[in-house]
N, C-alpha and C. Protein backbone atom coordinates (compact mmCIF):
# COMPACT_ATOMS: atom_id res chain seq x y z
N UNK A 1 123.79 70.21 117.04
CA UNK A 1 123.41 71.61 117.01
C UNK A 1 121.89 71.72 117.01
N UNK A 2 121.44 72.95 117.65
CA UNK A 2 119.97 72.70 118.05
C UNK A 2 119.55 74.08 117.50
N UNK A 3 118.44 74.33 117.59
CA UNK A 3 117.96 75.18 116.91
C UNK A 3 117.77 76.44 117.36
N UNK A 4 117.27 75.96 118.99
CA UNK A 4 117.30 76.50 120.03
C UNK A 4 118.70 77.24 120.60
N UNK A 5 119.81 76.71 119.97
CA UNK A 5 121.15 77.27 120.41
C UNK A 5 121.74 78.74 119.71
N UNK A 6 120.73 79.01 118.44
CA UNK A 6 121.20 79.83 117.90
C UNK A 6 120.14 80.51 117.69
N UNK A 7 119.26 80.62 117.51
CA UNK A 7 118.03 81.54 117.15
C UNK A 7 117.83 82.56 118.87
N UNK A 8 117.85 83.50 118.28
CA UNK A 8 117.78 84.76 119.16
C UNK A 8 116.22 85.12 119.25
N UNK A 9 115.81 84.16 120.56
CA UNK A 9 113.97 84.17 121.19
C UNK A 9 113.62 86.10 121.04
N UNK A 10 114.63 86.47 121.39
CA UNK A 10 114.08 88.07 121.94
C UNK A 10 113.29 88.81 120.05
N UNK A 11 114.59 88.30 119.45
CA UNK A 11 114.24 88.94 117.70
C UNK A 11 113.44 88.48 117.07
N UNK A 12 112.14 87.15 117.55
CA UNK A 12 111.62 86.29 116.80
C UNK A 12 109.94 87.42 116.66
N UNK A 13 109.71 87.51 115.23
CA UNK A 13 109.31 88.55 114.80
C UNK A 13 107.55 87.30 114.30
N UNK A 14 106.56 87.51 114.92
CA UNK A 14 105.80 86.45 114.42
C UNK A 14 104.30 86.93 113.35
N UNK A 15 104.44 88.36 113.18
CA UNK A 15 103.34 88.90 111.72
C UNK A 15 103.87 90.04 111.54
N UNK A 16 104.46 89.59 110.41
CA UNK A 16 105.15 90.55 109.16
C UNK A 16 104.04 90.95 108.29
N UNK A 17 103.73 92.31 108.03
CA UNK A 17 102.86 92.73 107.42
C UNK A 17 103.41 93.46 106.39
N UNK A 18 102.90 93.62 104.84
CA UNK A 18 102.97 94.70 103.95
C UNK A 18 104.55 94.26 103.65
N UNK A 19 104.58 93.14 103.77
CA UNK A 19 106.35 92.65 103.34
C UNK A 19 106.88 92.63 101.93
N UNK A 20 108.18 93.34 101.86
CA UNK A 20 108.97 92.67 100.19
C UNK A 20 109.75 91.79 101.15
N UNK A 21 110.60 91.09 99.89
CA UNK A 21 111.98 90.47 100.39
C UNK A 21 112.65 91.15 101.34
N UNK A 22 112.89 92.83 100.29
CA UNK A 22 113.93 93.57 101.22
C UNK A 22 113.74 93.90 102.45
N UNK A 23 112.28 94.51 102.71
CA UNK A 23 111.45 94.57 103.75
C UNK A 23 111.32 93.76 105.03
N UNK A 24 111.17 92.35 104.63
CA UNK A 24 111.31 91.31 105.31
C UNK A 24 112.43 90.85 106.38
N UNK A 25 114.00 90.97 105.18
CA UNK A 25 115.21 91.10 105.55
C UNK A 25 115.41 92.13 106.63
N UNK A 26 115.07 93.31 106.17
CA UNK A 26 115.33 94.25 106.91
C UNK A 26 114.97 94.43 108.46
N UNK A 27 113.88 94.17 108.38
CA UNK A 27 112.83 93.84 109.50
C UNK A 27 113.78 92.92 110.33
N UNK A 28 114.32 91.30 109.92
CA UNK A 28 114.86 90.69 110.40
C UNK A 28 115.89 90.88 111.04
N UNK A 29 116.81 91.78 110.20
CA UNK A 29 118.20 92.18 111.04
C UNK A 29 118.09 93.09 111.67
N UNK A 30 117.28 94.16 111.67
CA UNK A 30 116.92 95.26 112.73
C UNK A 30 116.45 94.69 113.85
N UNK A 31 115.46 93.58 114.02
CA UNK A 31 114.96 92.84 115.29
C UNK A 31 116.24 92.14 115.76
N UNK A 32 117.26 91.62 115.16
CA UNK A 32 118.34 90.98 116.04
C UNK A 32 119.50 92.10 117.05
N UNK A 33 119.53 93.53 115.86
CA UNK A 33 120.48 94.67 116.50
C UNK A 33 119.51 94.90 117.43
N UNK A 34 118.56 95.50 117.42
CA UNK A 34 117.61 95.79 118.90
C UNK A 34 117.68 94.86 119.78
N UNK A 35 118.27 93.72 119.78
CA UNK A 35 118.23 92.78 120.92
C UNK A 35 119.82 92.66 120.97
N UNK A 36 120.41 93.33 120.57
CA UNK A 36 122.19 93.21 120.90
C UNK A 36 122.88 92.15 120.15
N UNK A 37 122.14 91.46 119.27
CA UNK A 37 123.31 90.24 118.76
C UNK A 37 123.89 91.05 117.47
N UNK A 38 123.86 92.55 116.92
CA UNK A 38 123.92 92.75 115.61
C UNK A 38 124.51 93.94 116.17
N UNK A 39 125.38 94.45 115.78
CA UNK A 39 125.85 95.69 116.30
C UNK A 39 125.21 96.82 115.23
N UNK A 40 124.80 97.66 115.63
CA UNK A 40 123.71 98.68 114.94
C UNK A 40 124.35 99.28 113.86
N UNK A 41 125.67 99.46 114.05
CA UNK A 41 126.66 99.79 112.71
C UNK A 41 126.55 99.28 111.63
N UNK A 42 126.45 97.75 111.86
CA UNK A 42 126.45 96.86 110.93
C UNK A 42 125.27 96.04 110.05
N UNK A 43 124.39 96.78 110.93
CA UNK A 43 122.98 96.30 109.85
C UNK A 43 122.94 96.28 108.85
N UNK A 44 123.31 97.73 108.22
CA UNK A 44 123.49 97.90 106.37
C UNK A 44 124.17 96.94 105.81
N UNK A 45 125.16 96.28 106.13
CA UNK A 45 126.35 95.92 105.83
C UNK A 45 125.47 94.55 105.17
N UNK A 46 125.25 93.96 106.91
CA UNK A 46 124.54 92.67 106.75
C UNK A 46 123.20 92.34 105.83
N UNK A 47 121.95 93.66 105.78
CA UNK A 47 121.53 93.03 104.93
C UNK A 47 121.76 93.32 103.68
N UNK A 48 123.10 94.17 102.80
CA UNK A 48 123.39 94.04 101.77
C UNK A 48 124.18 92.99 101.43
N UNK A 49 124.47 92.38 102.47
CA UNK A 49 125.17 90.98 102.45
C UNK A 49 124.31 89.86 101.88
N UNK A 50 123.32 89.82 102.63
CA UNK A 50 121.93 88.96 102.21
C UNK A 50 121.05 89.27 100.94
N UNK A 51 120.67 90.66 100.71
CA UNK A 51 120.57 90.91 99.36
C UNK A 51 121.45 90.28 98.13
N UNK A 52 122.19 90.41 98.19
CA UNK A 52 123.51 89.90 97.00
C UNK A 52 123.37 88.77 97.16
N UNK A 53 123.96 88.05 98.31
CA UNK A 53 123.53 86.66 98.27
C UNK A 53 122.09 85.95 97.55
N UNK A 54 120.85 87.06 97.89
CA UNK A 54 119.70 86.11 96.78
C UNK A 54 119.78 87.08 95.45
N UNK A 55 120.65 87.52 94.87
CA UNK A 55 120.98 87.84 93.69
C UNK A 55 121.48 86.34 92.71
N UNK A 56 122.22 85.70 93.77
CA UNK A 56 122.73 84.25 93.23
C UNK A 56 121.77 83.24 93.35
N UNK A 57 120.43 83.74 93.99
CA UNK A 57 119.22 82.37 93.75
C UNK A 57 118.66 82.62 95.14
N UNK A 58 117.39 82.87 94.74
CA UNK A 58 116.79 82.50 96.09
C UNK A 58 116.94 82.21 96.54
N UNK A 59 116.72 81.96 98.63
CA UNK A 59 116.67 81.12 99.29
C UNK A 59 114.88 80.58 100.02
N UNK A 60 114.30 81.29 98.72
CA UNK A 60 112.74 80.79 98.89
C UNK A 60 112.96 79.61 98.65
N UNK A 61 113.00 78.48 99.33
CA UNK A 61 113.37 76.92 98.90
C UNK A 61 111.78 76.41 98.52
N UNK A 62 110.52 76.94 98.57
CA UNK A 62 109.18 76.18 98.60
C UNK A 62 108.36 76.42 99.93
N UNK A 63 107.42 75.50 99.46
CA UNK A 63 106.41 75.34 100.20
C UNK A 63 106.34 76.47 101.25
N UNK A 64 106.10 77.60 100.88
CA UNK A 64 106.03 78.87 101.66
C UNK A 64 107.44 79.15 103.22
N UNK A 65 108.49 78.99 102.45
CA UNK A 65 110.09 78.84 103.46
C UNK A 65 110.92 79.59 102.48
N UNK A 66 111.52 79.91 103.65
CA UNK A 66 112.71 80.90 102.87
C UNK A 66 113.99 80.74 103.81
N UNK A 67 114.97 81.14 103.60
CA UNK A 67 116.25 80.54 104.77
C UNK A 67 117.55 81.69 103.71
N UNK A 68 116.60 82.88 104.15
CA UNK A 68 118.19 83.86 103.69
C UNK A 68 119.32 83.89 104.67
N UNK A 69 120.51 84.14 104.22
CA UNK A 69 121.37 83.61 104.81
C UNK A 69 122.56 84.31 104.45
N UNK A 70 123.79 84.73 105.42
CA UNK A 70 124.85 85.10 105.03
C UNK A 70 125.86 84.84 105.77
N UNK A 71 127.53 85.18 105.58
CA UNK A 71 128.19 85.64 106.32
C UNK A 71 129.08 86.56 106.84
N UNK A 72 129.42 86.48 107.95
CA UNK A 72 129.85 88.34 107.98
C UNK A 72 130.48 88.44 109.17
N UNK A 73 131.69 88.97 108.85
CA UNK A 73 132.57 89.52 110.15
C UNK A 73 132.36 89.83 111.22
N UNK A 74 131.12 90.79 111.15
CA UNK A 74 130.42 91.29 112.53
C UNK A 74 130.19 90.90 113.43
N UNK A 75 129.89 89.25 113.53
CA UNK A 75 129.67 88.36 114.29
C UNK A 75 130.65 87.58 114.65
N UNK A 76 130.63 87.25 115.86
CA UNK A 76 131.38 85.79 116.65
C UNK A 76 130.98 84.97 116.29
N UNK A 77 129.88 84.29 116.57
CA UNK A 77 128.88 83.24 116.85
C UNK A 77 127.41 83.40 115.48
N UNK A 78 127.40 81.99 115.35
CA UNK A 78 125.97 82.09 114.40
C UNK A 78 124.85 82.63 115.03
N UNK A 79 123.81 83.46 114.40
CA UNK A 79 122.66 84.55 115.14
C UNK A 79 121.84 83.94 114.31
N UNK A 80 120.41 83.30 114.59
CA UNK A 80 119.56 83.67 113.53
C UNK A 80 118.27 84.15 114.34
N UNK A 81 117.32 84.47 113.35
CA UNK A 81 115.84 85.04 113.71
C UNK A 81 114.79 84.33 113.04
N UNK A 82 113.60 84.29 113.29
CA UNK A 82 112.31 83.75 112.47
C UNK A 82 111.81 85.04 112.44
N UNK A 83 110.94 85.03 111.61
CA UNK A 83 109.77 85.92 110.80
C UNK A 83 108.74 84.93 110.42
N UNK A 84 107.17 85.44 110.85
CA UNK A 84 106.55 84.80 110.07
C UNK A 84 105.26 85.67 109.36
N UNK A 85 104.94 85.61 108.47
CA UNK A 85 103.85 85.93 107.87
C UNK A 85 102.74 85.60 107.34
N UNK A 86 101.41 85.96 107.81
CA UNK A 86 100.27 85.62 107.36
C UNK A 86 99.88 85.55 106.19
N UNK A 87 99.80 86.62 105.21
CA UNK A 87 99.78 87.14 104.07
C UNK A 87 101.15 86.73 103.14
N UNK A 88 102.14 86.59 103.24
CA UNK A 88 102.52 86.13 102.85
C UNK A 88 103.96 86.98 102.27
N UNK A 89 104.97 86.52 102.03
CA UNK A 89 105.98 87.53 101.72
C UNK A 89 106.50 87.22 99.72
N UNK A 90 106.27 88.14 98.88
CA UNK A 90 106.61 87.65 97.54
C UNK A 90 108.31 87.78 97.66
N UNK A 91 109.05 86.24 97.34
CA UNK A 91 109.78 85.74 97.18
C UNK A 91 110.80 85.37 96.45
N UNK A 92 110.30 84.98 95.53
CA UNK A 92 111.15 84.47 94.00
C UNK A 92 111.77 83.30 94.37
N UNK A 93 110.26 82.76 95.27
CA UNK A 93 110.74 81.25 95.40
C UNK A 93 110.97 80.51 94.24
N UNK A 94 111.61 79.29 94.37
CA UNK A 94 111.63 78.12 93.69
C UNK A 94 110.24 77.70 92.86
N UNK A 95 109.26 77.29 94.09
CA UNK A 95 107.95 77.11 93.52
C UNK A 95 107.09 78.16 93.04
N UNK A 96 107.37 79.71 93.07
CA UNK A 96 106.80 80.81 92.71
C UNK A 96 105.69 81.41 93.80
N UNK A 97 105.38 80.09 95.08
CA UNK A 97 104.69 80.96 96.22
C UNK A 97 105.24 82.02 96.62
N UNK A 98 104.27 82.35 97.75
CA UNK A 98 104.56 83.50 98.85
C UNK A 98 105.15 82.37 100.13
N UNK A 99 106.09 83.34 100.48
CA UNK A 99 106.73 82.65 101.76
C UNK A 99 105.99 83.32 103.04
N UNK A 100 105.89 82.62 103.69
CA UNK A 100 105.27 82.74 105.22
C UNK A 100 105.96 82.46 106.51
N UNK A 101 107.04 81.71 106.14
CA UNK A 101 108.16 81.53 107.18
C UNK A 101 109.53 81.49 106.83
N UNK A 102 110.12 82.22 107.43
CA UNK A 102 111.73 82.82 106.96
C UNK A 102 112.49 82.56 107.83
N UNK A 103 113.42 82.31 108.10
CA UNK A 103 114.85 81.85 109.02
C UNK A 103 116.32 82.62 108.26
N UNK A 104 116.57 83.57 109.30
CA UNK A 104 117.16 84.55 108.80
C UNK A 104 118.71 83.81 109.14
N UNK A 105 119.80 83.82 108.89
CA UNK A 105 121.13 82.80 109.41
C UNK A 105 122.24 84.02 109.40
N UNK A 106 122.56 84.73 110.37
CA UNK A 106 123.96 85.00 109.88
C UNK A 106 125.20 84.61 110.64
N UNK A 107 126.32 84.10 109.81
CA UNK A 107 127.58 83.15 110.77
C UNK A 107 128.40 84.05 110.32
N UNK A 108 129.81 83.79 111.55
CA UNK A 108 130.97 84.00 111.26
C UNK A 108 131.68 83.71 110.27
N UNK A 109 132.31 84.28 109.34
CA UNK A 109 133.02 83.75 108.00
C UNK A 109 134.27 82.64 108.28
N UNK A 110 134.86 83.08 109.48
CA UNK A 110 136.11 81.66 109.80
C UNK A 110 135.37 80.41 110.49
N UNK A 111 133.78 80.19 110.19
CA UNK A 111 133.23 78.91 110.60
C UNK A 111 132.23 78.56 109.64
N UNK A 112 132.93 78.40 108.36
CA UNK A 112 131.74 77.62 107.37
C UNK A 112 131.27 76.22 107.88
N UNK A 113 131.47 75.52 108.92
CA UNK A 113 131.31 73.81 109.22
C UNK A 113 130.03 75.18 109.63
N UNK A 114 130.04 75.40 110.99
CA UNK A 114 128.82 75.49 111.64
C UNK A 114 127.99 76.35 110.77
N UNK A 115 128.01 77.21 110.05
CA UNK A 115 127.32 77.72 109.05
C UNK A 115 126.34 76.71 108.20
N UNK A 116 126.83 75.92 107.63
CA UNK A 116 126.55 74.95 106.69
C UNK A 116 125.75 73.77 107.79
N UNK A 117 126.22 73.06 108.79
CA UNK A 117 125.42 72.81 109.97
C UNK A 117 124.02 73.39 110.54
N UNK A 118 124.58 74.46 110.36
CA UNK A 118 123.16 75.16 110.65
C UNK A 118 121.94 75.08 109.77
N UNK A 119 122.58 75.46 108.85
CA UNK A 119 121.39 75.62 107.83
C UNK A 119 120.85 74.27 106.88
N UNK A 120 121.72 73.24 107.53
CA UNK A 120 121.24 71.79 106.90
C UNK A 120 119.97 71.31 108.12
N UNK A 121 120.55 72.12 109.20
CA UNK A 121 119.59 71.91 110.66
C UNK A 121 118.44 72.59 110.53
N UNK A 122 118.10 73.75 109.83
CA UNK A 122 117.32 74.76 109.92
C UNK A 122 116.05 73.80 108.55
N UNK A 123 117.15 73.19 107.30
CA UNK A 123 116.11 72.94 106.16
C UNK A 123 115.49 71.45 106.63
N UNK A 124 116.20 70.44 107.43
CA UNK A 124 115.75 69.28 107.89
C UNK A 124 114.29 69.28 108.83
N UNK A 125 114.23 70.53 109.64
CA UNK A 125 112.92 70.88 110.27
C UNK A 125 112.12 70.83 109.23
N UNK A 126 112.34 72.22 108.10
CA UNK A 126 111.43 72.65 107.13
C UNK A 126 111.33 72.04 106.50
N UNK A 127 111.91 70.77 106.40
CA UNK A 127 111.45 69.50 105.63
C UNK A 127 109.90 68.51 106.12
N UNK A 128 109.72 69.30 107.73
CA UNK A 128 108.48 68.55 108.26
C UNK A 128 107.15 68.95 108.27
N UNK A 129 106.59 68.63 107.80
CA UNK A 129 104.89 69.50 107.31
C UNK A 129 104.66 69.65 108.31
N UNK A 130 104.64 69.14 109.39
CA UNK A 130 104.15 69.08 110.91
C UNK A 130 104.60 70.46 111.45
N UNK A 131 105.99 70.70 111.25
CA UNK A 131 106.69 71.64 111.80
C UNK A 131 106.04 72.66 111.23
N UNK A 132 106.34 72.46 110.19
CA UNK A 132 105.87 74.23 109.27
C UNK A 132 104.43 74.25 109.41
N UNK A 133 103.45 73.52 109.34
CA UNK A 133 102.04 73.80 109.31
C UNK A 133 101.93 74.59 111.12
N UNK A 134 102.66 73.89 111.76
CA UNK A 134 102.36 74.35 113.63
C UNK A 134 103.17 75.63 113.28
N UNK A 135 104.41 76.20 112.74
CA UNK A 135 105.15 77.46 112.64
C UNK A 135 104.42 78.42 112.38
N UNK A 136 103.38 77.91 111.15
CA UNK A 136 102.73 78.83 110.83
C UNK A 136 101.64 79.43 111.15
N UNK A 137 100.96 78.24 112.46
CA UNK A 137 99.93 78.61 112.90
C UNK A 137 100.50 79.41 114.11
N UNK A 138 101.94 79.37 114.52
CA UNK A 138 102.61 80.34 115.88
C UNK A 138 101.97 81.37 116.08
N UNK A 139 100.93 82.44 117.00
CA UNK A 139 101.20 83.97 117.13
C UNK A 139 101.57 84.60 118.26
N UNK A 140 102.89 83.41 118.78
CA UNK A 140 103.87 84.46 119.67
C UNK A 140 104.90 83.84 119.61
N UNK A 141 105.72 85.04 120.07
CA UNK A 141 107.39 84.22 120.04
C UNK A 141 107.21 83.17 120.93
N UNK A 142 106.54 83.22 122.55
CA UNK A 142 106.32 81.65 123.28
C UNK A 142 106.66 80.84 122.31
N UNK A 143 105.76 80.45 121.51
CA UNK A 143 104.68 79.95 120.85
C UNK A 143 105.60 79.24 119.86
N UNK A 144 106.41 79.92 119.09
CA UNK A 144 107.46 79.59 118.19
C UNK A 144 108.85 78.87 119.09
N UNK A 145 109.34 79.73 120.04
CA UNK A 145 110.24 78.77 120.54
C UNK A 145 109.78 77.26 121.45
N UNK A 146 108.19 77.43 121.67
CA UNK A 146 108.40 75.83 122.11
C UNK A 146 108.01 75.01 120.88
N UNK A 147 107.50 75.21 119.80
CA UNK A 147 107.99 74.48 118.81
C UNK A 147 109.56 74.50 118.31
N UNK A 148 110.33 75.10 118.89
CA UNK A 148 111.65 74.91 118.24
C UNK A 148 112.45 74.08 119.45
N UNK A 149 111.87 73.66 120.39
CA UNK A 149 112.36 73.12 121.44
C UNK A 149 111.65 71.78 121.22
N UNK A 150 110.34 71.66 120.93
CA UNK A 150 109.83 70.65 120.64
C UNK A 150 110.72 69.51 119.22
N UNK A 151 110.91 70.43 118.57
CA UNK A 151 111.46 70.32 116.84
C UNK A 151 113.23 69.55 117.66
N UNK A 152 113.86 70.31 118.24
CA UNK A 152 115.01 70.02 118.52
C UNK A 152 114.90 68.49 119.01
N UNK A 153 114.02 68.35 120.55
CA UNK A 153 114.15 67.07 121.06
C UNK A 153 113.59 66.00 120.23
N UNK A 154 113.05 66.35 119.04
CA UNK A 154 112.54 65.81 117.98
C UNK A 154 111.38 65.03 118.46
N UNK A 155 110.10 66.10 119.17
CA UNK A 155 108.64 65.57 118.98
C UNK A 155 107.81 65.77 118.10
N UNK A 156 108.59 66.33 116.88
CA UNK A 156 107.44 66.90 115.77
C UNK A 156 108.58 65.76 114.73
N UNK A 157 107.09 65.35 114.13
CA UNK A 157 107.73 64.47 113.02
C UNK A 157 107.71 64.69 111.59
């Protein structure tokens, strides 16, 4: 599974300004319904889905990353989006930073394998300083998906 297979290029959102969590979220799933993977009905739904979900713990994992995440009927197929921010988004990370790069995940509920796939795929990148230091220097979607194409064929180490 690639990274590139599921992240929706059109929704990739690259300076988030004046961000909360909720803000952030919001931002995120509104950029995927404007590009058709989110049916506009269901926005609320989804990011009260994701809200609740970081009611049970952040998904600020560190080092300025976040990987909110849900699942939800609405969807066929796993959708996700990037966000990134300069300034920084307050979190309730793990480490107590500001997050600057977010990976938004939402899957089908009758496919926890690829759900859980995904997002072991999504934290193994954000495991690479290389990756996240170049993510964060991204300021265009270009810019972000050929690092995620780069990241996939695994030229970033």
């Amino acid at each position: 599974m690639k990274l590139s297979d599921f992240v929706v290029r059109e929704a990739i959102l690259t300076d988030i300004k004046n961000a909360t969590k909720e803000s952030a979220i919001r931002a995120m799933v509104e950029s995927l319904a404007s590009h058709g993977t989110i049916k506009p009905a269901e926005q609320e739904g989804i990011i009260a889905a994701i809200l609740k979900r970081e009611e049970l713990g952040s998904t600020g994992i560190g080092k300025g990353v976040a990987v909110p995440h849900t699942k939800h009927s609405s969807v066929d197929k796993l959708v996700a989006t990037i966000a990134l921010s300069k300034e920084g988004v307050e979190f309730a990370s793990l480490d107590g930073g500001k997050v600057h790069i977010l990976f938004l995940l939402v899957s089908p509920p009758d496919r926890p394998g690829d759900h859980l796939r995904a997002l072991e795929n999504i934290s193994r990148h954000l495991r690479s300083d290389n990756f996240c230091n170049f993510l964060k220097q991204a300021d265009s979607a270009p810019a972000v998906i050929e690092l995620l194409e780069d990241a996939d064929n695994n030229n970033l180490g």
